[in-house]
PDB file of N, CA and C in Angstrom:
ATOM      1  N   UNK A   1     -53.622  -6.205  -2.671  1.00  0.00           N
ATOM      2  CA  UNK A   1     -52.938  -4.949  -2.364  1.00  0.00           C
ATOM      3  C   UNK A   1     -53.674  -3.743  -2.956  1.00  0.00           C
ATOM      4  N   UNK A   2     -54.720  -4.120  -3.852  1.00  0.00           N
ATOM      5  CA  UNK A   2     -55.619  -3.334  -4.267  1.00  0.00           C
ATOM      6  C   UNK A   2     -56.290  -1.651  -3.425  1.00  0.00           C
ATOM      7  N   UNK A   3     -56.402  -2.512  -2.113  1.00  0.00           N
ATOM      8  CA  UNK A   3     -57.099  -1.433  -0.806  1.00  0.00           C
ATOM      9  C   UNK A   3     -55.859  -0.634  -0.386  1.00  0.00           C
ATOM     10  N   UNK A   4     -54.943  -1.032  -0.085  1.00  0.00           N
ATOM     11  CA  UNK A   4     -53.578  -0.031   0.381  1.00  0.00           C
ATOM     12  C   UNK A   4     -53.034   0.814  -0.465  1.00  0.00           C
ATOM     13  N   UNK A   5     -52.891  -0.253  -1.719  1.00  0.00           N
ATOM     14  CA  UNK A   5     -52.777   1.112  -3.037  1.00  0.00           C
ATOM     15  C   UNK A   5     -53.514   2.279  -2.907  1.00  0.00           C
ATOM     16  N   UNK A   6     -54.689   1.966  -3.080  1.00  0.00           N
ATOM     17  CA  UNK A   6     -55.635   3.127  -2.901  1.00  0.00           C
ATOM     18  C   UNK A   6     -55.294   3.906  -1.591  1.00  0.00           C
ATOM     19  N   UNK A   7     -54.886   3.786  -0.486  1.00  0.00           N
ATOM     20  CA  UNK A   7     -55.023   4.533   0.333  1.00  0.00           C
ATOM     21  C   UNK A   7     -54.201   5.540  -0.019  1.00  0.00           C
ATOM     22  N   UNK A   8     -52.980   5.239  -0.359  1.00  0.00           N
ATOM     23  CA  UNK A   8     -51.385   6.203  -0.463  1.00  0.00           C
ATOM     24  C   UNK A   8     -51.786   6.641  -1.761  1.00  0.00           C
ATOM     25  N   UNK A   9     -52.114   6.255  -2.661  1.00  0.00           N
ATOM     26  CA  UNK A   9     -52.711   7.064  -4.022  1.00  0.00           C
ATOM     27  C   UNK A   9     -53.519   7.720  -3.491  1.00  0.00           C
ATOM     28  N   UNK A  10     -54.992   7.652  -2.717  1.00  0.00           N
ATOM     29  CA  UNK A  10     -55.921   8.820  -2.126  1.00  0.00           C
ATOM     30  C   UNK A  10     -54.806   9.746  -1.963  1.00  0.00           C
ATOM     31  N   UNK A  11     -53.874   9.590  -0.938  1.00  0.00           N
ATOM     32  CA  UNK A  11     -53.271  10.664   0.086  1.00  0.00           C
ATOM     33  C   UNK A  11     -52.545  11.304  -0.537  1.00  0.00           C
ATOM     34  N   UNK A  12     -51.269  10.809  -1.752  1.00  0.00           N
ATOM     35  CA  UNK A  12     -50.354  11.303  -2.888  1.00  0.00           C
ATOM     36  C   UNK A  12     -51.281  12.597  -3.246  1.00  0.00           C
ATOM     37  N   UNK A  13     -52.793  12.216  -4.160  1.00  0.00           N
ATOM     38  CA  UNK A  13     -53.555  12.855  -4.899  1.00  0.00           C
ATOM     39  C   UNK A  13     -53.771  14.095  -4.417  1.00  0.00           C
ATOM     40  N   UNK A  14     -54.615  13.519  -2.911  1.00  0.00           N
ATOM     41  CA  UNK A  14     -55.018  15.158  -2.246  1.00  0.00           C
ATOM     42  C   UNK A  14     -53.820  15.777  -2.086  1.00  0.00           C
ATOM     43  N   UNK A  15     -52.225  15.578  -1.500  1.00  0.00           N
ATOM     44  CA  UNK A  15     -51.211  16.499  -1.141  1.00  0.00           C
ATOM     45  C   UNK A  15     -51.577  17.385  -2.429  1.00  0.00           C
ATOM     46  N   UNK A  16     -51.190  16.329  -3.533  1.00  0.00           N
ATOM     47  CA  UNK A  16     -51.084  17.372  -4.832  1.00  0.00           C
ATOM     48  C   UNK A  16     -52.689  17.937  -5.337  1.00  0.00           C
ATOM     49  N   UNK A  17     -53.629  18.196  -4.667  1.00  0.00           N
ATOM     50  CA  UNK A  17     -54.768  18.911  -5.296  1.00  0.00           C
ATOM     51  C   UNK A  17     -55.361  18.293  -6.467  1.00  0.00           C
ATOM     52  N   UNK A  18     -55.245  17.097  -6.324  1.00  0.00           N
ATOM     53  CA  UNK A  18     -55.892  16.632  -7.563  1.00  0.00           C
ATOM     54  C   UNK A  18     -57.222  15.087  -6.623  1.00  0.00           C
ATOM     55  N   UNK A  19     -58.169  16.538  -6.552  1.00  0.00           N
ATOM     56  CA  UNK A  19     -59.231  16.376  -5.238  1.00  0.00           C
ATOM     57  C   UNK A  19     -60.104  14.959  -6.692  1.00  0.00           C
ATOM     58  N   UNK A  20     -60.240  15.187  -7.505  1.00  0.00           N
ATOM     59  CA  UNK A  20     -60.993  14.207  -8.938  1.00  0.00           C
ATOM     60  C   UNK A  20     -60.249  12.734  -8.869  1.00  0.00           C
ATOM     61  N   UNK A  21     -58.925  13.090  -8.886  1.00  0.00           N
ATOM     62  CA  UNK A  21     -58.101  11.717  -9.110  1.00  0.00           C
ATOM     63  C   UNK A  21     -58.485  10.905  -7.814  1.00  0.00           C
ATOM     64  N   UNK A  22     -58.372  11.773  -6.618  1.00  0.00           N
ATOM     65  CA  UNK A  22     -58.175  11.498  -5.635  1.00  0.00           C
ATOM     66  C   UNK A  22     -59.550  10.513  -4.963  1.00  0.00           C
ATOM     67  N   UNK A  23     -60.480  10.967  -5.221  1.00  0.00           N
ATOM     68  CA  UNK A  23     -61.719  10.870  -4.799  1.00  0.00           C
ATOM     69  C   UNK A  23     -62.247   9.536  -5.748  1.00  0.00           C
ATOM     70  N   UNK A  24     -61.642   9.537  -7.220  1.00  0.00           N
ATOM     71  CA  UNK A  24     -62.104   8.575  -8.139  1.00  0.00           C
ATOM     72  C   UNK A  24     -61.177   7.383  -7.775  1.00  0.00           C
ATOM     73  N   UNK A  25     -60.170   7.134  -7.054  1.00  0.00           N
ATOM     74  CA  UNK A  25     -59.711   5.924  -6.524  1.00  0.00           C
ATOM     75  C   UNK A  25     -59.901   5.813  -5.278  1.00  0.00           C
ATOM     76  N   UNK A  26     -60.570   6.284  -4.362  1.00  0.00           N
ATOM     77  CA  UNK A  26     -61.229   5.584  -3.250  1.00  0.00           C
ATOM     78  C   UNK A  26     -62.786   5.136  -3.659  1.00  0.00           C
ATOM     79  N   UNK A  27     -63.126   5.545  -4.538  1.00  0.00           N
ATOM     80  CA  UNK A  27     -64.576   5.054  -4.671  1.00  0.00           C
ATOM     81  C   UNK A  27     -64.017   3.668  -5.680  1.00  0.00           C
ATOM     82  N   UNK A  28     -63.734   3.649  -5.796  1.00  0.00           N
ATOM     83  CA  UNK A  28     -63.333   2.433  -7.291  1.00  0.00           C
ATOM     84  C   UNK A  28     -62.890   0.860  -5.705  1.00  0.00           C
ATOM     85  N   UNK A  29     -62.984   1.395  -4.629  1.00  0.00           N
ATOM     86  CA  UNK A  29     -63.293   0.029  -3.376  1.00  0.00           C
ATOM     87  C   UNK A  29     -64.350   0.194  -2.408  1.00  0.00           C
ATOM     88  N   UNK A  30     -65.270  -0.622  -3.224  1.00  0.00           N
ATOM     89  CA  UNK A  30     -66.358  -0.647  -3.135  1.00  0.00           C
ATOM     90  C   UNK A  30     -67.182  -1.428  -1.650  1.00  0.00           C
ATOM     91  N   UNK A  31     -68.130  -0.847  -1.053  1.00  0.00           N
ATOM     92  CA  UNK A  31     -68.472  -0.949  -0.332  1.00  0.00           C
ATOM     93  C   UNK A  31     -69.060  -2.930   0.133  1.00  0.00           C
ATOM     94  N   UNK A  32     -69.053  -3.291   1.283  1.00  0.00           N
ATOM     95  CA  UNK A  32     -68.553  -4.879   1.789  1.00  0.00           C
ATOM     96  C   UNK A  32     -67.846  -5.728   0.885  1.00  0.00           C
ATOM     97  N   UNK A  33     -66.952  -5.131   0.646  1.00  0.00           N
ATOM     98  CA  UNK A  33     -65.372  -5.733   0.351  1.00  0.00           C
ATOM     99  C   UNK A  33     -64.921  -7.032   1.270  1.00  0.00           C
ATOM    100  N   UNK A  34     -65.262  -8.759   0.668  1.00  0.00           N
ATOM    101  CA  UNK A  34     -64.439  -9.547   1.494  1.00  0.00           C
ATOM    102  C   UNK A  34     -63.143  -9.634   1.050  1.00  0.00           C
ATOM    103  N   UNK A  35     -62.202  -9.195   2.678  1.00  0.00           N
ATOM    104  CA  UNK A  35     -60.995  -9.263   2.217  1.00  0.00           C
ATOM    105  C   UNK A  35     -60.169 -10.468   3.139  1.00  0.00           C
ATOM    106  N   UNK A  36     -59.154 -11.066   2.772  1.00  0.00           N
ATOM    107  CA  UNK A  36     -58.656 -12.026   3.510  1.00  0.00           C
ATOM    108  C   UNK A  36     -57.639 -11.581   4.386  1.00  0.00           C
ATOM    109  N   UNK A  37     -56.904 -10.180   3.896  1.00  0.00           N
ATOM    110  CA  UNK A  37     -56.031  -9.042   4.646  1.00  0.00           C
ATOM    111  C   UNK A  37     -55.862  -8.139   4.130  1.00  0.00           C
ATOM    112  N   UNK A  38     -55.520  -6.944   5.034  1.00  0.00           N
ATOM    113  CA  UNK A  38     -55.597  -5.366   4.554  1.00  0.00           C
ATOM    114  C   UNK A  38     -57.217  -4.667   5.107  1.00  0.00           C
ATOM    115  N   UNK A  39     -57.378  -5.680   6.118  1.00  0.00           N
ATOM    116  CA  UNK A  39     -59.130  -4.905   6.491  1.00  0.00           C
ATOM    117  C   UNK A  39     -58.375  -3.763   7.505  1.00  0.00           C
ATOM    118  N   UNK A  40     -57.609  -3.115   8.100  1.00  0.00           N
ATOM    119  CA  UNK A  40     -56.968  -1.967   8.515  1.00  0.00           C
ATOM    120  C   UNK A  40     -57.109  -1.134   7.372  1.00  0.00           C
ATOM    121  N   UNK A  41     -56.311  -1.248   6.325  1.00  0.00           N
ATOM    122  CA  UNK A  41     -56.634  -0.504   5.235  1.00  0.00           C
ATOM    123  C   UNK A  41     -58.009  -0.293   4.688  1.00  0.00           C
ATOM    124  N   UNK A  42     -58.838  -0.960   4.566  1.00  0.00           N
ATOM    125  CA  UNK A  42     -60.481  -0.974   3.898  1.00  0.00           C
ATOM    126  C   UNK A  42     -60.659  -0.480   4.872  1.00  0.00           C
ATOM    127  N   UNK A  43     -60.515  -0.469   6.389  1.00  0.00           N
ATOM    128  CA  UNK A  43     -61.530   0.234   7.686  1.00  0.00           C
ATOM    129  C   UNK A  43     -61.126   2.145   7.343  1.00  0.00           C
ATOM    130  N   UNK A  44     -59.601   2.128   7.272  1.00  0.00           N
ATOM    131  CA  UNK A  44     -59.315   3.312   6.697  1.00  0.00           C
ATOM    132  C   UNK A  44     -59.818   4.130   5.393  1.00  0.00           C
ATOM    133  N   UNK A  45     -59.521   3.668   4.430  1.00  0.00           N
ATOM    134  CA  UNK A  45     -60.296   3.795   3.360  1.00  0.00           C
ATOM    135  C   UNK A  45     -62.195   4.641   3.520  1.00  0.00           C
ATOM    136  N   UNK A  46     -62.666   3.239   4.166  1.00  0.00           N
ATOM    137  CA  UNK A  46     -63.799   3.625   4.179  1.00  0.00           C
ATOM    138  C   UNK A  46     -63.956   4.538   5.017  1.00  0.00           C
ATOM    139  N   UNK A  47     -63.276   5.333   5.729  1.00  0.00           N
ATOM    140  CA  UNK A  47     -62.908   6.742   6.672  1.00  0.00           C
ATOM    141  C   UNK A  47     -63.069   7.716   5.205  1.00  0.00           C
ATOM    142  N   UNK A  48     -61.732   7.576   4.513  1.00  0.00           N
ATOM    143  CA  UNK A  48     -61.677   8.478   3.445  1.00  0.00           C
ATOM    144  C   UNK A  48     -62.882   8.485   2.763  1.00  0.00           C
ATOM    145  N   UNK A  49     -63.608   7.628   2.233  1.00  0.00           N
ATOM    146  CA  UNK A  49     -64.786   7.397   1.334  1.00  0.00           C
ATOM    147  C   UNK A  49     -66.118   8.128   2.474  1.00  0.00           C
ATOM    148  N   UNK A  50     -65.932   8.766   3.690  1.00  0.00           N
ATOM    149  CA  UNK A  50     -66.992   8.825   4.419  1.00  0.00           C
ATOM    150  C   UNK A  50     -67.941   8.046   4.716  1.00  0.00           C
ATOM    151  N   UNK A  51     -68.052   6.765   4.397  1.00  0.00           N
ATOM    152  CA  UNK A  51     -68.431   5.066   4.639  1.00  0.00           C
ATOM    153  C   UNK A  51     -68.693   4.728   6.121  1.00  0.00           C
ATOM    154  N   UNK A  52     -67.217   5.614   6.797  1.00  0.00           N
ATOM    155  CA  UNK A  52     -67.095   5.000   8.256  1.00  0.00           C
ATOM    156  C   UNK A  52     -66.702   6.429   9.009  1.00  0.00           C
ATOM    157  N   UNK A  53     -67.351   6.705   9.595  1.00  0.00           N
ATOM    158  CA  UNK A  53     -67.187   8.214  10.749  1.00  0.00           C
ATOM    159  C   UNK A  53     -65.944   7.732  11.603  1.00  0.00           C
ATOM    160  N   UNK A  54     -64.728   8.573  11.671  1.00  0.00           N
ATOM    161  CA  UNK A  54     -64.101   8.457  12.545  1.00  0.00           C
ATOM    162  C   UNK A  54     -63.908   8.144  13.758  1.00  0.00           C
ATOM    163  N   UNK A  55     -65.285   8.460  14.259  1.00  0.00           N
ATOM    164  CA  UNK A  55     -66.671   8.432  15.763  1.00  0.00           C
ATOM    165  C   UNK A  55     -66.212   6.674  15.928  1.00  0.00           C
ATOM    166  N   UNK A  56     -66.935   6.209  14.618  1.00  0.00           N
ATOM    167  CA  UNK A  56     -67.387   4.871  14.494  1.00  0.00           C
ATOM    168  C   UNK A  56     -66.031   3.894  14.385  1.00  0.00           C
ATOM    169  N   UNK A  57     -64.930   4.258  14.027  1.00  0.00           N
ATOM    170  CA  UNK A  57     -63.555   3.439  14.114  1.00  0.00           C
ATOM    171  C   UNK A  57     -63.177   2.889  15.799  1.00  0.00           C
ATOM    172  N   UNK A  58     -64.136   3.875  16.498  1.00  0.00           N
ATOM    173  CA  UNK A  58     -63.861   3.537  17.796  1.00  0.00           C
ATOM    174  C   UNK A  58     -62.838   4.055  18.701  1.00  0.00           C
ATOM    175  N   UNK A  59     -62.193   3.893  19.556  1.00  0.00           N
ATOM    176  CA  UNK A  59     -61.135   4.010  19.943  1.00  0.00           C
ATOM    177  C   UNK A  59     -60.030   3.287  19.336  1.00  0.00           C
ATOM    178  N   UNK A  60     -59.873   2.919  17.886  1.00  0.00           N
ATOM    179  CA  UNK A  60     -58.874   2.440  17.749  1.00  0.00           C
ATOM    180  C   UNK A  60     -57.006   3.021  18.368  1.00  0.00           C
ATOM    181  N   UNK A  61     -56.717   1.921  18.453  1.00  0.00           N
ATOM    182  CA  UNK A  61     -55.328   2.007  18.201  1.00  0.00           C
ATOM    183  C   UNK A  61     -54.181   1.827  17.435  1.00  0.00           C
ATOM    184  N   UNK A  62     -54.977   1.841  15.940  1.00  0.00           N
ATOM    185  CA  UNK A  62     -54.317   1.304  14.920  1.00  0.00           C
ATOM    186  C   UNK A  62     -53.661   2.705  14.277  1.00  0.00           C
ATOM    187  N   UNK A  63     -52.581   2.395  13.620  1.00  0.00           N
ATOM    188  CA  UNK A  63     -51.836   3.883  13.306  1.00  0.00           C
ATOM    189  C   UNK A  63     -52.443   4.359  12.030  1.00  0.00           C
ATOM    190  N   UNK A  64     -52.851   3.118  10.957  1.00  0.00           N
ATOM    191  CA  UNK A  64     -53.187   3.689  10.006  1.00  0.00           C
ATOM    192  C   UNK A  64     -54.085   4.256   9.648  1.00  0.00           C
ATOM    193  N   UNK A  65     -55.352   3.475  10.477  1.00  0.00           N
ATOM    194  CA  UNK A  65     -56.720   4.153  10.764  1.00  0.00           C
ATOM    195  C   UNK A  65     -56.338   5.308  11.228  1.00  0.00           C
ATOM    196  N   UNK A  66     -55.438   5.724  12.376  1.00  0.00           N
ATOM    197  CA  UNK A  66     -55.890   6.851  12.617  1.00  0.00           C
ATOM    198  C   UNK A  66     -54.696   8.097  11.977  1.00  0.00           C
ATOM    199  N   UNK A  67     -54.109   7.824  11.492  1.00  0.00           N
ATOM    200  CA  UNK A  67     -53.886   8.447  10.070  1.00  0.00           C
ATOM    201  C   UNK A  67     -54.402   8.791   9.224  1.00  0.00           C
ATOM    202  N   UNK A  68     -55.266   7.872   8.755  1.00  0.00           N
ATOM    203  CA  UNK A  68     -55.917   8.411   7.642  1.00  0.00           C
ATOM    204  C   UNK A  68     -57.583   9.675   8.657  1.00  0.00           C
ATOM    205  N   UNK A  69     -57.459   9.523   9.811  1.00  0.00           N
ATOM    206  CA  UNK A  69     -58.645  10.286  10.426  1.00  0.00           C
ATOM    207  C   UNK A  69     -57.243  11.922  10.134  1.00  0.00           C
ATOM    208  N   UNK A  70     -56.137  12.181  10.910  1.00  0.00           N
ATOM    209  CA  UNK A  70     -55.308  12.885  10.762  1.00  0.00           C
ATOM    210  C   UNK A  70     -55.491  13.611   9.378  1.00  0.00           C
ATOM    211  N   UNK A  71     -55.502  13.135   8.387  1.00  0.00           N
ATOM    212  CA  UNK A  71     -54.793  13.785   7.139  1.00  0.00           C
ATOM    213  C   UNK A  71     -56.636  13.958   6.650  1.00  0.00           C
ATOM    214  N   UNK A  72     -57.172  13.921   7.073  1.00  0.00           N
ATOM    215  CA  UNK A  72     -58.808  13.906   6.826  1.00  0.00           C
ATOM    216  C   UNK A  72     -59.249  15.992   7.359  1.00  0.00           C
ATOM    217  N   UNK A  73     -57.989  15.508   8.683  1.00  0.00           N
ATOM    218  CA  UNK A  73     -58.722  16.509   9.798  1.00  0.00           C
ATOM    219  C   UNK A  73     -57.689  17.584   8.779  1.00  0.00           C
ATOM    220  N   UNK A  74     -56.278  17.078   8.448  1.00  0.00           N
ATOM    221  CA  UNK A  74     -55.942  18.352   7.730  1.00  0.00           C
ATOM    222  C   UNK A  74     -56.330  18.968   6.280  1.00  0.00           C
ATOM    223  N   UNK A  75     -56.858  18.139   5.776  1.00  0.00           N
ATOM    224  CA  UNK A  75     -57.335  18.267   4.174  1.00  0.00           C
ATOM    225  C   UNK A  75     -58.600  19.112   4.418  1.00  0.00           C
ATOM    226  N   UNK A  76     -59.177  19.044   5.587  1.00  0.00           N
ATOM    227  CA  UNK A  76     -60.884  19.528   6.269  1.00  0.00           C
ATOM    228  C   UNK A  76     -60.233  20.757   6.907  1.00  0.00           C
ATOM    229  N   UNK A  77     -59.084  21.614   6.870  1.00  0.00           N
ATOM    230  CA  UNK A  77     -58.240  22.573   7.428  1.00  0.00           C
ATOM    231  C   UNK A  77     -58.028  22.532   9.204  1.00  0.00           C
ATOM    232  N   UNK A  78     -58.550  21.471  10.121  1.00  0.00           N
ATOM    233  CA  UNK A  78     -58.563  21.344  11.034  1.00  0.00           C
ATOM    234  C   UNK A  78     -56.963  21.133  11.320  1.00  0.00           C
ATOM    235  N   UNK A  79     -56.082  22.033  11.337  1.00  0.00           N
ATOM    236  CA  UNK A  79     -54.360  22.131  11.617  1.00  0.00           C
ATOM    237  C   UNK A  79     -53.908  21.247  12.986  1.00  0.00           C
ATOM    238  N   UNK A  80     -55.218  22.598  13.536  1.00  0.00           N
ATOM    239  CA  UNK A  80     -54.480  21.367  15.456  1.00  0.00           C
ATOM    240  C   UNK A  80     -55.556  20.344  15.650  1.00  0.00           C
ATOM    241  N   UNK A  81     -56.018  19.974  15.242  1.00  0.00           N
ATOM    242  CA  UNK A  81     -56.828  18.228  15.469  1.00  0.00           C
ATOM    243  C   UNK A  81     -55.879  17.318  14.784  1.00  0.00           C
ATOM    244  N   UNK A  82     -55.121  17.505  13.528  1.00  0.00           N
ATOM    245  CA  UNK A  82     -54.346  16.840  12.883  1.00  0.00           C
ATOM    246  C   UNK A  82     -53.334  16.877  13.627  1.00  0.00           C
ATOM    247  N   UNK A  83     -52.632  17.635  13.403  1.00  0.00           N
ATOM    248  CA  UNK A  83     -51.440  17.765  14.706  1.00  0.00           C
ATOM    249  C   UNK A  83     -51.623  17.210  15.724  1.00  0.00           C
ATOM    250  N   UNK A  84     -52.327  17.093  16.325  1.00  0.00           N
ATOM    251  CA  UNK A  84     -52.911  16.578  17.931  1.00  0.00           C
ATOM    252  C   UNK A  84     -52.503  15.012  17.394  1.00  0.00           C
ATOM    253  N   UNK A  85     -53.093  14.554  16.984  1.00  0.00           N
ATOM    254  CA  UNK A  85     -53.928  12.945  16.182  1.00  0.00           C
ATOM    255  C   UNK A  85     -52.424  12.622  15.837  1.00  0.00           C
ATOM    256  N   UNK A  86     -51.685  13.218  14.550  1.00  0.00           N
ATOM    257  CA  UNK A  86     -50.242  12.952  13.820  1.00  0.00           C
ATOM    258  C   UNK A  86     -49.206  12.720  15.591  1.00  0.00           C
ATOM    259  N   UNK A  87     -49.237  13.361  16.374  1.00  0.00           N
ATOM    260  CA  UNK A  87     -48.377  13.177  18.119  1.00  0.00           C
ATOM    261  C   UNK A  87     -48.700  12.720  18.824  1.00  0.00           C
ATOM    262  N   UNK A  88     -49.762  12.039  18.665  1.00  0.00           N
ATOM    263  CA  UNK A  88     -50.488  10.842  19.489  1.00  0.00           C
ATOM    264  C   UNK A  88     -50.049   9.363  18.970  1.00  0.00           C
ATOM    265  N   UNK A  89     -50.362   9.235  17.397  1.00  0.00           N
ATOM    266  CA  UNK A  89     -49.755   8.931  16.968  1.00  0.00           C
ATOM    267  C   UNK A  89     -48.263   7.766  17.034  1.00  0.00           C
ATOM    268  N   UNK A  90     -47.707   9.155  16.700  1.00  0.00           N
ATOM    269  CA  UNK A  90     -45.844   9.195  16.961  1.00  0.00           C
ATOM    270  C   UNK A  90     -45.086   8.608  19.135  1.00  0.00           C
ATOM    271  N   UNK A  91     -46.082   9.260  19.580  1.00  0.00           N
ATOM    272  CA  UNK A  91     -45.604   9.003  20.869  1.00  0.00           C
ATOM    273  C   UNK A  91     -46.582   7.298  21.115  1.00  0.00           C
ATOM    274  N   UNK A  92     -47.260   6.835  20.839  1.00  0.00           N
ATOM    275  CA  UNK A  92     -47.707   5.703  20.694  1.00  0.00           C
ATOM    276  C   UNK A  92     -47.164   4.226  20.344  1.00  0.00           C
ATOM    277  N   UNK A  93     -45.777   4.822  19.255  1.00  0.00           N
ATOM    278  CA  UNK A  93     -45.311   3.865  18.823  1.00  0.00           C
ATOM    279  C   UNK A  93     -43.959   3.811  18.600  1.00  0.00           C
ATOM    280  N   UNK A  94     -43.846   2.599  19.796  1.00  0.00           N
ATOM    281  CA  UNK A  94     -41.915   3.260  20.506  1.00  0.00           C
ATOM    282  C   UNK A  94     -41.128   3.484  19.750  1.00  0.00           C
ATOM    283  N   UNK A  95     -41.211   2.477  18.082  1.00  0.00           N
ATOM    284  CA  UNK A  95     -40.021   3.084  16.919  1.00  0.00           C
ATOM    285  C   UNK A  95     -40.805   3.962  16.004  1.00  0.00           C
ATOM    286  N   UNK A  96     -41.640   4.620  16.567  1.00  0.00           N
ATOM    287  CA  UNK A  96     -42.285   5.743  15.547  1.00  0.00           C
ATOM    288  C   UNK A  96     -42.922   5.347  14.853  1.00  0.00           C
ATOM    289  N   UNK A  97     -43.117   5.945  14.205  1.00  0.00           N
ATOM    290  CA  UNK A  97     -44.155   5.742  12.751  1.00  0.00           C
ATOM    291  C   UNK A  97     -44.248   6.917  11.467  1.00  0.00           C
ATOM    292  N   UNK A  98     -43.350   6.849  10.860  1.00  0.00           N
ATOM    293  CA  UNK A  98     -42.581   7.800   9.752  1.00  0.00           C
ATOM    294  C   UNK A  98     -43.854   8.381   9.069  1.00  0.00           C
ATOM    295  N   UNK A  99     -44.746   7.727   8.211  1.00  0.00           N
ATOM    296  CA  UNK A  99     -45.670   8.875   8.072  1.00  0.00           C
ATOM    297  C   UNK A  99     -46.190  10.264   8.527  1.00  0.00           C
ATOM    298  N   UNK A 100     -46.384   9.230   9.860  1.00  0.00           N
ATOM    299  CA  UNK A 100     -46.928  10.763  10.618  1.00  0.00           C
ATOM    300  C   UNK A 100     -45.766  11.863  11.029  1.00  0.00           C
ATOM    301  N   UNK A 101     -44.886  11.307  11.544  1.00  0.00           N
ATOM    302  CA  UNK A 101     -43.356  12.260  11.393  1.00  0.00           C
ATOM    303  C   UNK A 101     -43.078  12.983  10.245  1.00  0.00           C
ATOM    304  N   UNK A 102     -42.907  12.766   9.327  1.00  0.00           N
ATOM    305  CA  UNK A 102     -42.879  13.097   7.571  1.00  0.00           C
ATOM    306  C   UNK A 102     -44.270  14.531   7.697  1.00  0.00           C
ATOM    307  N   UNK A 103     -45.244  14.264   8.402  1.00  0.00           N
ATOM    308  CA  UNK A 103     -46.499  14.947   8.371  1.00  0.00           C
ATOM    309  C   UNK A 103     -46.095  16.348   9.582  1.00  0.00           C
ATOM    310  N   UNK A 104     -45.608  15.716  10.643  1.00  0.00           N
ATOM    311  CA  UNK A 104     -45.298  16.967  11.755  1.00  0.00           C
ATOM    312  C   UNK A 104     -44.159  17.380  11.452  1.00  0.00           C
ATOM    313  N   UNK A 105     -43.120  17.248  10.345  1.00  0.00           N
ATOM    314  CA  UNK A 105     -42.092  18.058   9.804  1.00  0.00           C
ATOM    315  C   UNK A 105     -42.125  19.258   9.496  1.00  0.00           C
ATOM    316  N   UNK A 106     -43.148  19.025   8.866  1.00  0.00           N
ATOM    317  CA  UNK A 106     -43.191  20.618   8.247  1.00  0.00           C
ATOM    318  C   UNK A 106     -44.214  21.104   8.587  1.00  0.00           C
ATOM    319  N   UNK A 107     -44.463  21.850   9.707  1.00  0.00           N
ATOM    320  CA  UNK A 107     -45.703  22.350  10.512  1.00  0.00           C
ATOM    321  C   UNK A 107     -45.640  23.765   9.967  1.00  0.00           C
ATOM    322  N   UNK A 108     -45.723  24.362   8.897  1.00  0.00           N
ATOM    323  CA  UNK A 108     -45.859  25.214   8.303  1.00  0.00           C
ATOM    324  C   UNK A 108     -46.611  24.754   7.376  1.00  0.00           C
ATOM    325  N   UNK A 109     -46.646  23.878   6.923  1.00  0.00           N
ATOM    326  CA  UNK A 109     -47.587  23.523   5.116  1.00  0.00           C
ATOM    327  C   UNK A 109     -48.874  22.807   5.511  1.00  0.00           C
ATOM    328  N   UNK A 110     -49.482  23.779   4.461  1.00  0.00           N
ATOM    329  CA  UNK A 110     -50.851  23.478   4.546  1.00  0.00           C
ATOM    330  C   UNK A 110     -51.346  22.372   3.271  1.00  0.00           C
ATOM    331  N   UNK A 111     -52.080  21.821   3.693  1.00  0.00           N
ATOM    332  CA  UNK A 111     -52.333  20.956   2.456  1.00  0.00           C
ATOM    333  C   UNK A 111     -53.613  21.378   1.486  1.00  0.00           C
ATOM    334  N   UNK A 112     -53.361  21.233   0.193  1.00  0.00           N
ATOM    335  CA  UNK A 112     -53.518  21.508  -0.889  1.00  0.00           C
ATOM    336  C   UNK A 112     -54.921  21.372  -1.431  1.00  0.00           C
ATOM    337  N   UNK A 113     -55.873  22.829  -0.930  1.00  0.00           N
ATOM    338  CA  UNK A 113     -56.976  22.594  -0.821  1.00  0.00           C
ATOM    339  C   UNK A 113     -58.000  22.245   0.323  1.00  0.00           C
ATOM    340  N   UNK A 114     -59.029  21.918   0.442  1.00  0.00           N
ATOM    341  CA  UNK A 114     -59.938  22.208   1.802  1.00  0.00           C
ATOM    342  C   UNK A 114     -61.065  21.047   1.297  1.00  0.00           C
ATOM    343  N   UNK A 115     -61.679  20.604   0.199  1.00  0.00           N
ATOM    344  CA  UNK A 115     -62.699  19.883   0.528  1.00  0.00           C
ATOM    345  C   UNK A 115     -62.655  18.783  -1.078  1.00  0.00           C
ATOM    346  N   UNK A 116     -63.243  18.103  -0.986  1.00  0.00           N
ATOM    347  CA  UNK A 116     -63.371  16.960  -2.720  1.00  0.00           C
ATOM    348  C   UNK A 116     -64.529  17.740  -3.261  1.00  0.00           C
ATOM    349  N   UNK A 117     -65.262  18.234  -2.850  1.00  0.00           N
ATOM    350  CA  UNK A 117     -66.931  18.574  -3.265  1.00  0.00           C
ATOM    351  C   UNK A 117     -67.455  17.675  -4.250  1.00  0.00           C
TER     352      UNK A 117
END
């Protein structure tokens, strides 16, 4: 559970601007990771870690992968690519998918900061 932790800790971190914390637990899963499950999460991950180009996830149809491309595009200030991505999303998956809902709630807030540098 190591790789999923990390993902929602990445995402916790950046909401709250703490771009150091944030950045120092996606690198701490380290690159060809054998995993027996949670490779959705490591494919994601390695999105966040810049490992894996969004390009390169493919056409997935996985929510979390492309979640974590979403909250990438909003942390990178891209508002309507995230938005776009977060309602693609949501209309994708007949009982929803609360993250990304939780995310198009409040279409006023910007998230906390613009880049890890």
């Amino acid at each position: 559970m190591r790789v999923p932790t990390a993902y929602w800790t990445y995402l916790a971190y950046r909401k709250l601007g703490e771009h150091e914390k944030a950045r120092a637990t996606i690198d701490a899963i380290e690159p060809d990771l054998k995993l027996i499950e949670n490779d959705i999460y490591y494919q994601a991950v390695q999105v966040m870690q810049g490992r894996l180009k969004p390009a390169d996830a493919g056409a997935t149809k996985d929510s979390t992968i492309k979640f974590a491309i979403a909250m990438e595009r909003r942390f990178a200030g891209d508002e309507p690519g995230a938005k776009a991505l977060l309602t693609e999303i949501v209309r994708e998956n007949a009982q929803g998918h609360w993250p990304a809902e939780a995310e198009l709630a409040a279409p006023g807030r910007r998230a906390a900061g613009s880049s890890l540098g």
